[in-house]
N, C-alpha and C. Protein backbone atom coordinates (compact mmCIF):
# COMPACT_ATOMS: atom_id res chain seq x y z
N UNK A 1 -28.41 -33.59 45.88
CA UNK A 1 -29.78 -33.31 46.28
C UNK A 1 -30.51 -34.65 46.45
N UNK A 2 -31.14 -34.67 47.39
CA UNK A 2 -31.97 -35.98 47.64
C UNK A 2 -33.13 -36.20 46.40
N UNK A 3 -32.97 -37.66 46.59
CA UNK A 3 -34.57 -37.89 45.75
C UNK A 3 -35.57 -37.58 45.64
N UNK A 4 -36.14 -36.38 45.22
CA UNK A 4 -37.22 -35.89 44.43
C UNK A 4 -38.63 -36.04 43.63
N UNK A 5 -38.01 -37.53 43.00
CA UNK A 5 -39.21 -37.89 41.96
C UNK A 5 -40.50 -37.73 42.30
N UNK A 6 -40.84 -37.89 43.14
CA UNK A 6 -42.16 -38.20 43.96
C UNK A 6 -42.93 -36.48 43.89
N UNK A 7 -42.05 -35.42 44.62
CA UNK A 7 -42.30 -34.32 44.18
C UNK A 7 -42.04 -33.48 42.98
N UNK A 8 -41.45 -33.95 41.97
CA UNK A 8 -41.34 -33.08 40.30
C UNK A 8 -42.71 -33.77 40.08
N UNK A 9 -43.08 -35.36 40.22
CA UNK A 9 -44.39 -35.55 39.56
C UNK A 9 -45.33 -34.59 40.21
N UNK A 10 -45.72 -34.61 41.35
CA UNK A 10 -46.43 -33.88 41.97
C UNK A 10 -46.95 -32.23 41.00
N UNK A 11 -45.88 -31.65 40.45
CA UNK A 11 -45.23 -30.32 40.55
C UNK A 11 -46.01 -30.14 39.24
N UNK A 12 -45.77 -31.36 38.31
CA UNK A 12 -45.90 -31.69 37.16
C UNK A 12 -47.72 -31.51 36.97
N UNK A 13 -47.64 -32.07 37.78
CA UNK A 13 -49.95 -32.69 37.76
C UNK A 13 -50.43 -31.46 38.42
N UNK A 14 -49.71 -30.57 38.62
CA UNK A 14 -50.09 -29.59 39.53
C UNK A 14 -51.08 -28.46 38.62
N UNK A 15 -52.36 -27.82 38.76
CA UNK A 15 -52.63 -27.09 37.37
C UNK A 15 -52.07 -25.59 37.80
N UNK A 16 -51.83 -24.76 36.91
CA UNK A 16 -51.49 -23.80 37.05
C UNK A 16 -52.39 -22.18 37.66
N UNK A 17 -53.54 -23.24 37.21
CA UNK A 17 -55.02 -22.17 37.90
C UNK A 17 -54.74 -22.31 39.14
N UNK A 18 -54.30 -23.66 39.58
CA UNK A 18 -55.24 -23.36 41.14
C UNK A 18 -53.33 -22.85 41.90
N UNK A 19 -52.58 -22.63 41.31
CA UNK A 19 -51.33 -21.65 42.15
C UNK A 19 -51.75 -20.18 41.87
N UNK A 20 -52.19 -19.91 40.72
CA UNK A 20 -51.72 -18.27 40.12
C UNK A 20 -52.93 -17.52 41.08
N UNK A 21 -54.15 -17.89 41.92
CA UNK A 21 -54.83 -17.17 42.42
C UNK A 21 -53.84 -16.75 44.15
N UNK A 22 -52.92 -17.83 44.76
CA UNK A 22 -52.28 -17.80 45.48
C UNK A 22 -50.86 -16.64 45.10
N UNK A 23 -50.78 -16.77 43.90
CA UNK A 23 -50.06 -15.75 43.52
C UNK A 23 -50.49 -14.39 43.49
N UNK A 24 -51.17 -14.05 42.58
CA UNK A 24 -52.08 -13.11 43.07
C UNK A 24 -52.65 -11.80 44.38
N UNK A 25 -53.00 -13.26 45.37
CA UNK A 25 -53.08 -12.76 46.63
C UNK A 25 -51.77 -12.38 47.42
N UNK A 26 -50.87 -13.25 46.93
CA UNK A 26 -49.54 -12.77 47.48
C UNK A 26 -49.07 -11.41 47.74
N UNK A 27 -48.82 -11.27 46.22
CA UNK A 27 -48.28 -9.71 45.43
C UNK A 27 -49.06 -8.81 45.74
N UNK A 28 -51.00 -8.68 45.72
CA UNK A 28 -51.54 -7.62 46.12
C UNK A 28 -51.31 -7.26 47.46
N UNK A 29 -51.05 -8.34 48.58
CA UNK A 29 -50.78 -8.08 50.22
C UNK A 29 -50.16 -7.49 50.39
N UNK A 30 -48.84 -7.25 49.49
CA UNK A 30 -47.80 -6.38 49.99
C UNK A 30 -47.31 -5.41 48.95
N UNK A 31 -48.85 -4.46 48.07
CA UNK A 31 -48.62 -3.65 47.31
C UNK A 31 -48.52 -3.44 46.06
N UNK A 32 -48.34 -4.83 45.28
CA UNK A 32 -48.34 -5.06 43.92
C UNK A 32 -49.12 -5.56 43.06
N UNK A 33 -49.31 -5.18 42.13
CA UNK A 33 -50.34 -5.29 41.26
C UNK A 33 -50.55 -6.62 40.36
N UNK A 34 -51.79 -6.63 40.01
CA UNK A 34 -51.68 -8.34 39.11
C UNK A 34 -50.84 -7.82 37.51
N UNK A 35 -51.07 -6.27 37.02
CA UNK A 35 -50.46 -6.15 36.11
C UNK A 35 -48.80 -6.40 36.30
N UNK A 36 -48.08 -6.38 37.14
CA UNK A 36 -46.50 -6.62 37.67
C UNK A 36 -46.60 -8.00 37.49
N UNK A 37 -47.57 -8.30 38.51
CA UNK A 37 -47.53 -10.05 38.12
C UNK A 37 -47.56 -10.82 36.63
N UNK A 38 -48.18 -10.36 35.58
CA UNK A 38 -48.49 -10.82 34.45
C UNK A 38 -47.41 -9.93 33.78
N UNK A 39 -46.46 -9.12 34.02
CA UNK A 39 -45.55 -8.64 33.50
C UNK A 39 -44.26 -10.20 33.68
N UNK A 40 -43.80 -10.14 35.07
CA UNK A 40 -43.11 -11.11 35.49
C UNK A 40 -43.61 -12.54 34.46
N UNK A 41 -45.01 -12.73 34.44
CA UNK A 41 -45.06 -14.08 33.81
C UNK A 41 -44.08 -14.13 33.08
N UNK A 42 -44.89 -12.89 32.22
CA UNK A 42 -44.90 -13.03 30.54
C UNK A 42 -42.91 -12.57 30.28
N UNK A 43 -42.36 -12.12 31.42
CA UNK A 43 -41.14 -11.89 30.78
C UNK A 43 -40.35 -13.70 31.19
N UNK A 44 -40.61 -14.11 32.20
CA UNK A 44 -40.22 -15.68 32.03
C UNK A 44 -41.05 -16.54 30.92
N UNK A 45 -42.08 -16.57 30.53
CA UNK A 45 -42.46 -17.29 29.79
C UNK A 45 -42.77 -17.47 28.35
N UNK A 46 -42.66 -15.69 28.26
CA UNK A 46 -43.59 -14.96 26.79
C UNK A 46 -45.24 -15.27 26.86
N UNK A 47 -45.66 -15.22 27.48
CA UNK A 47 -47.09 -15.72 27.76
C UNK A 47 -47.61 -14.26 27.79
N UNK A 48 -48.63 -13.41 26.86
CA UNK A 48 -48.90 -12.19 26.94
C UNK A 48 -50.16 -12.31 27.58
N UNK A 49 -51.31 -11.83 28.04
CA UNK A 49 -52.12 -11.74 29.20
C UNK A 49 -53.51 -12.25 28.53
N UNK A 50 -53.74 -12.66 27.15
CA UNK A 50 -54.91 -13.33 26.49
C UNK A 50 -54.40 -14.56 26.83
N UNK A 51 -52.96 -14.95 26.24
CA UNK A 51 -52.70 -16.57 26.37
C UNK A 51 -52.80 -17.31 27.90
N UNK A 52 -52.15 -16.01 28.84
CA UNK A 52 -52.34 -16.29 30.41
C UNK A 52 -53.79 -16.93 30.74
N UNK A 53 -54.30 -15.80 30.49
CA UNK A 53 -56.01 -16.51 31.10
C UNK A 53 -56.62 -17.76 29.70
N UNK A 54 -56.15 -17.68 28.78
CA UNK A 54 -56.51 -18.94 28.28
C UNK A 54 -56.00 -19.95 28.84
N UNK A 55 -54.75 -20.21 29.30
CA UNK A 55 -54.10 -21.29 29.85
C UNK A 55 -54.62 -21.35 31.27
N UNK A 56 -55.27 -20.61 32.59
CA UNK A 56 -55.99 -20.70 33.20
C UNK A 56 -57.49 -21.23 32.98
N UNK A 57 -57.94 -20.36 31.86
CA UNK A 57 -58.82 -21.53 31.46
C UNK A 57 -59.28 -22.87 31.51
N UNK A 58 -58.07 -22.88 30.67
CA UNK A 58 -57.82 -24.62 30.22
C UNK A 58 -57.81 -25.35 31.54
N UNK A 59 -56.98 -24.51 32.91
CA UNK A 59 -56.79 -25.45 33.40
C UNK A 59 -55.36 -26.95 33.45
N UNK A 60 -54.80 -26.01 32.41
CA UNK A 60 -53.39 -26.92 31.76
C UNK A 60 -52.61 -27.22 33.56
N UNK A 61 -51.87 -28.02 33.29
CA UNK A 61 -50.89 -28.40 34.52
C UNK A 61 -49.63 -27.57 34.43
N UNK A 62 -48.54 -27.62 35.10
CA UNK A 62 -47.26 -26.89 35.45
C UNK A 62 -46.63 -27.59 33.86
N UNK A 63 -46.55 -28.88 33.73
CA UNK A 63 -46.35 -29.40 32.47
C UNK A 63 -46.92 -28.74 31.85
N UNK A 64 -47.63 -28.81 31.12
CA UNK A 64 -47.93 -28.15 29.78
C UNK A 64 -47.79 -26.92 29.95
N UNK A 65 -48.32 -25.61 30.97
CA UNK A 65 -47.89 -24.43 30.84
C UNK A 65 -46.06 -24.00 30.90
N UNK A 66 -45.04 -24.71 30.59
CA UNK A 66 -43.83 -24.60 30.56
C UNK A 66 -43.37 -25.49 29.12
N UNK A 67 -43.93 -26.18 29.08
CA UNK A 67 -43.65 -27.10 27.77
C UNK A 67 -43.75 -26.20 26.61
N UNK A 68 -45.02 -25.27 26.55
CA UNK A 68 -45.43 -24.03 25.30
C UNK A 68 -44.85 -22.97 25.77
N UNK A 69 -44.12 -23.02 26.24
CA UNK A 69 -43.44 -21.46 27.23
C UNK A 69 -42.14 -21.56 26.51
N UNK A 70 -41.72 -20.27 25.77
CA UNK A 70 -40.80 -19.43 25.50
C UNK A 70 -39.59 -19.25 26.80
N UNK A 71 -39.20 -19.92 27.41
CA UNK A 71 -38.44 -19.24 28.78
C UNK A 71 -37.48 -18.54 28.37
N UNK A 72 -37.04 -17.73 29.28
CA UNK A 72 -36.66 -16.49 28.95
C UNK A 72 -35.66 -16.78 29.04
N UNK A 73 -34.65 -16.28 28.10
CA UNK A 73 -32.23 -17.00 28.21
C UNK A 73 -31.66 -16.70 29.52
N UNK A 74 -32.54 -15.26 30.16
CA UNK A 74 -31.98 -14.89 31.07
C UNK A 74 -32.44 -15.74 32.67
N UNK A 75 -33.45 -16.45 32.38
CA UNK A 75 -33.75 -17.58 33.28
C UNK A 75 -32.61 -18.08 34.52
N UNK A 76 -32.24 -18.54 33.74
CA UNK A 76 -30.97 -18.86 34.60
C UNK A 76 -29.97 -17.96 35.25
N UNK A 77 -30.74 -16.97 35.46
CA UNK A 77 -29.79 -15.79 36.38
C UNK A 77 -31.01 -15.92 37.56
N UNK A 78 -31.74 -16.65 37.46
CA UNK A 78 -32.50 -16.34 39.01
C UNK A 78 -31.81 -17.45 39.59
N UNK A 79 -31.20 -17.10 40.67
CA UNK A 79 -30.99 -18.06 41.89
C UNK A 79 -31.26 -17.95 43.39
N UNK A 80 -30.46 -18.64 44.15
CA UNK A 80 -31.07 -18.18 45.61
C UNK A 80 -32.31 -19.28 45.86
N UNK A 81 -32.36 -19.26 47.20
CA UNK A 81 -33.34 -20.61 48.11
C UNK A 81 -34.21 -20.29 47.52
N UNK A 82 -35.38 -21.18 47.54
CA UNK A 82 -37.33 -21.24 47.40
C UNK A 82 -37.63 -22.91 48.00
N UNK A 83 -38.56 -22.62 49.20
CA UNK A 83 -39.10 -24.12 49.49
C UNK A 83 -37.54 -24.86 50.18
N UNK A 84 -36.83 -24.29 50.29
CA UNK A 84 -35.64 -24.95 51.00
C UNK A 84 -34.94 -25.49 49.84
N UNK A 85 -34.96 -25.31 48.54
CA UNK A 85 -33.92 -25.70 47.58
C UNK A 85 -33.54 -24.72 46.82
N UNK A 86 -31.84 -24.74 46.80
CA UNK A 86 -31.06 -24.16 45.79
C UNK A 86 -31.57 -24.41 44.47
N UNK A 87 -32.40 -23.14 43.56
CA UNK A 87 -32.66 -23.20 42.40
C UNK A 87 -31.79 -23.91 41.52
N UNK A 88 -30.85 -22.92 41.59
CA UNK A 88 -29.32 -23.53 40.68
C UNK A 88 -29.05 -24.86 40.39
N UNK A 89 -29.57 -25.88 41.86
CA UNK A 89 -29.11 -27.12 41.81
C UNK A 89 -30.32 -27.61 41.47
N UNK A 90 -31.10 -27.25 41.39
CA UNK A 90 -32.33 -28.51 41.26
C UNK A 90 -31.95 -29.09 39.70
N UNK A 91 -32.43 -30.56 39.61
CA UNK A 91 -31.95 -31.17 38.42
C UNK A 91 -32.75 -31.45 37.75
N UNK A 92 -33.83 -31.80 38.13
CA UNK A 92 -35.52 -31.58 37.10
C UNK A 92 -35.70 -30.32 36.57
N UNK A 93 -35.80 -30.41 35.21
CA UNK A 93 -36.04 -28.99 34.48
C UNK A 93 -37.63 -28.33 34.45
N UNK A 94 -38.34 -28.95 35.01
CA UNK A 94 -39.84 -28.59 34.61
C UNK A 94 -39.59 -28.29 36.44
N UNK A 95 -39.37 -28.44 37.24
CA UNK A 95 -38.90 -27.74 38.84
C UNK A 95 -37.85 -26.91 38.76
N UNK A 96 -37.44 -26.59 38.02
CA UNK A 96 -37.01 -25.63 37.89
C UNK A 96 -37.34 -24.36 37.49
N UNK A 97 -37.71 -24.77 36.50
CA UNK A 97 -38.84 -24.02 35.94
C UNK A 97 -39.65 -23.03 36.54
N UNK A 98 -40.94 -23.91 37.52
CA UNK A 98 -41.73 -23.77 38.43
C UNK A 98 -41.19 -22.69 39.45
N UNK A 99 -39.87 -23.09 39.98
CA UNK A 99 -38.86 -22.77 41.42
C UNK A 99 -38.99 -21.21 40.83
N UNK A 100 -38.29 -21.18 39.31
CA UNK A 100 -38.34 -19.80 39.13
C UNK A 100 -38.95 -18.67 38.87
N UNK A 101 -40.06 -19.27 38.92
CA UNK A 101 -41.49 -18.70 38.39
C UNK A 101 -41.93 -18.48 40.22
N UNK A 102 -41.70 -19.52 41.20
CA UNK A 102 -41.81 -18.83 42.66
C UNK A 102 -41.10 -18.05 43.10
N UNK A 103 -39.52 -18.09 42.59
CA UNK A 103 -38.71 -16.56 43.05
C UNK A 103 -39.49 -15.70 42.94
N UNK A 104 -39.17 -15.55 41.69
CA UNK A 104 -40.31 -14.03 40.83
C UNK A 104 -41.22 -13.51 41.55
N UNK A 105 -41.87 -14.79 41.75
CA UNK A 105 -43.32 -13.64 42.60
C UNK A 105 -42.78 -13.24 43.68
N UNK A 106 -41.83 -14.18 44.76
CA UNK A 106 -41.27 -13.57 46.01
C UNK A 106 -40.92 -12.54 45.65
N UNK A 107 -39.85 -12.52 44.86
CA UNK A 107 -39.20 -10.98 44.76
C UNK A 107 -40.12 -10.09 44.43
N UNK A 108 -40.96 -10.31 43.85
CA UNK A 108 -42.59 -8.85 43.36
C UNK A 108 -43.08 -8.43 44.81
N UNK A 109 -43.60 -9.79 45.53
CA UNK A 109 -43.80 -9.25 46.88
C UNK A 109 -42.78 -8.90 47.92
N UNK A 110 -41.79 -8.97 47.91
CA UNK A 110 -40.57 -8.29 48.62
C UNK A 110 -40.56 -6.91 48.08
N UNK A 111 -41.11 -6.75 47.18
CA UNK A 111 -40.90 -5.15 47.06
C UNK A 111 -40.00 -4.76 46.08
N UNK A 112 -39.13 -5.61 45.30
CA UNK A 112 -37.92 -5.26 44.83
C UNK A 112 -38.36 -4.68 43.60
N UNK A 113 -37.21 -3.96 42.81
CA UNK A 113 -37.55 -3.07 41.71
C UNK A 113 -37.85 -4.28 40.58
N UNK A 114 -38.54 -3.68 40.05
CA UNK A 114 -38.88 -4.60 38.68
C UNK A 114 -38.16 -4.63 37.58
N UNK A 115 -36.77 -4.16 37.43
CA UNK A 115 -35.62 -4.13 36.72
C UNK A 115 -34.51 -5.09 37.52
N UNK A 116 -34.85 -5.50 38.78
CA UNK A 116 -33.79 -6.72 39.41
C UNK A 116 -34.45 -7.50 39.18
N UNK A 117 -35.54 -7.72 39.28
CA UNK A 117 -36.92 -8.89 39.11
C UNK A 117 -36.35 -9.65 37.72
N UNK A 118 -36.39 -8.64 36.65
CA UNK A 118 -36.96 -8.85 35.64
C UNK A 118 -34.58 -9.32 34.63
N UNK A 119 -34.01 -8.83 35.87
CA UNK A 119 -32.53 -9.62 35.35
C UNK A 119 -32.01 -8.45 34.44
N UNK A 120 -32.55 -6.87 34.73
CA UNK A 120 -32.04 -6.28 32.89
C UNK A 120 -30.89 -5.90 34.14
N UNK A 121 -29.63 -5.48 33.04
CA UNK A 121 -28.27 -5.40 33.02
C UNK A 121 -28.09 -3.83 33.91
């Protein structure tokens, strides 16, 4: 994978308020609810829906909202493109992170069941 650094910092300084309203708008366009959405968080992150909007609040960056994040074991079963990169391969763990937290919502707004979303067996 090509050199990166330039964009993990980016990714890093990035706050998490000003993506999750883009998220948001996403998922409602094509039918889904912000409760699905804050389901999805909270099953990648453990983040239950007081801590969500506190950490919007705050205003925290992609860093810190993943640094206090619980990620989920099953994490690493999301794969497949986002932004033109193989999840799987990306080698920065805090973009990775991020990458999989953008599947998720794709797949919410694709429509898919929330038991493939969400990795159960």
């Amino acid at each position: 994978m090509n050199d990166t650094s330039h964009h993990d910092e980016r990714i890093a300084k990035m706050t998490f308020s000003s993506v999750y309203p883009h998220y948001v708008v996403k998922v409602e366009k094509k039918g889904r609810t912000i409760e699905e959405l804050h389901e999805v968080i909270q099953w990648l992150t453990g983040y239950d829906e007081k801590k969500l909007h506190q950490l919007i609040d705050d205003k925290v960056t992609f860093q810190e909202f993943f640094q206090n994040a619980s990620l989920n074991p099953n994490a690493p079963l999301i794969t497949g493109v986002i932004c033109g990169y193989r999840i799987e391969e990306i080698e920065n763990r805090l973009t990775q992170q991020v990458r999989y937290l953008d599947k998720l919502v794709d797949e919410l707004a694709k429509g898919r069941k929330m038991e493939k979303i969400l990795r159960v067996a």
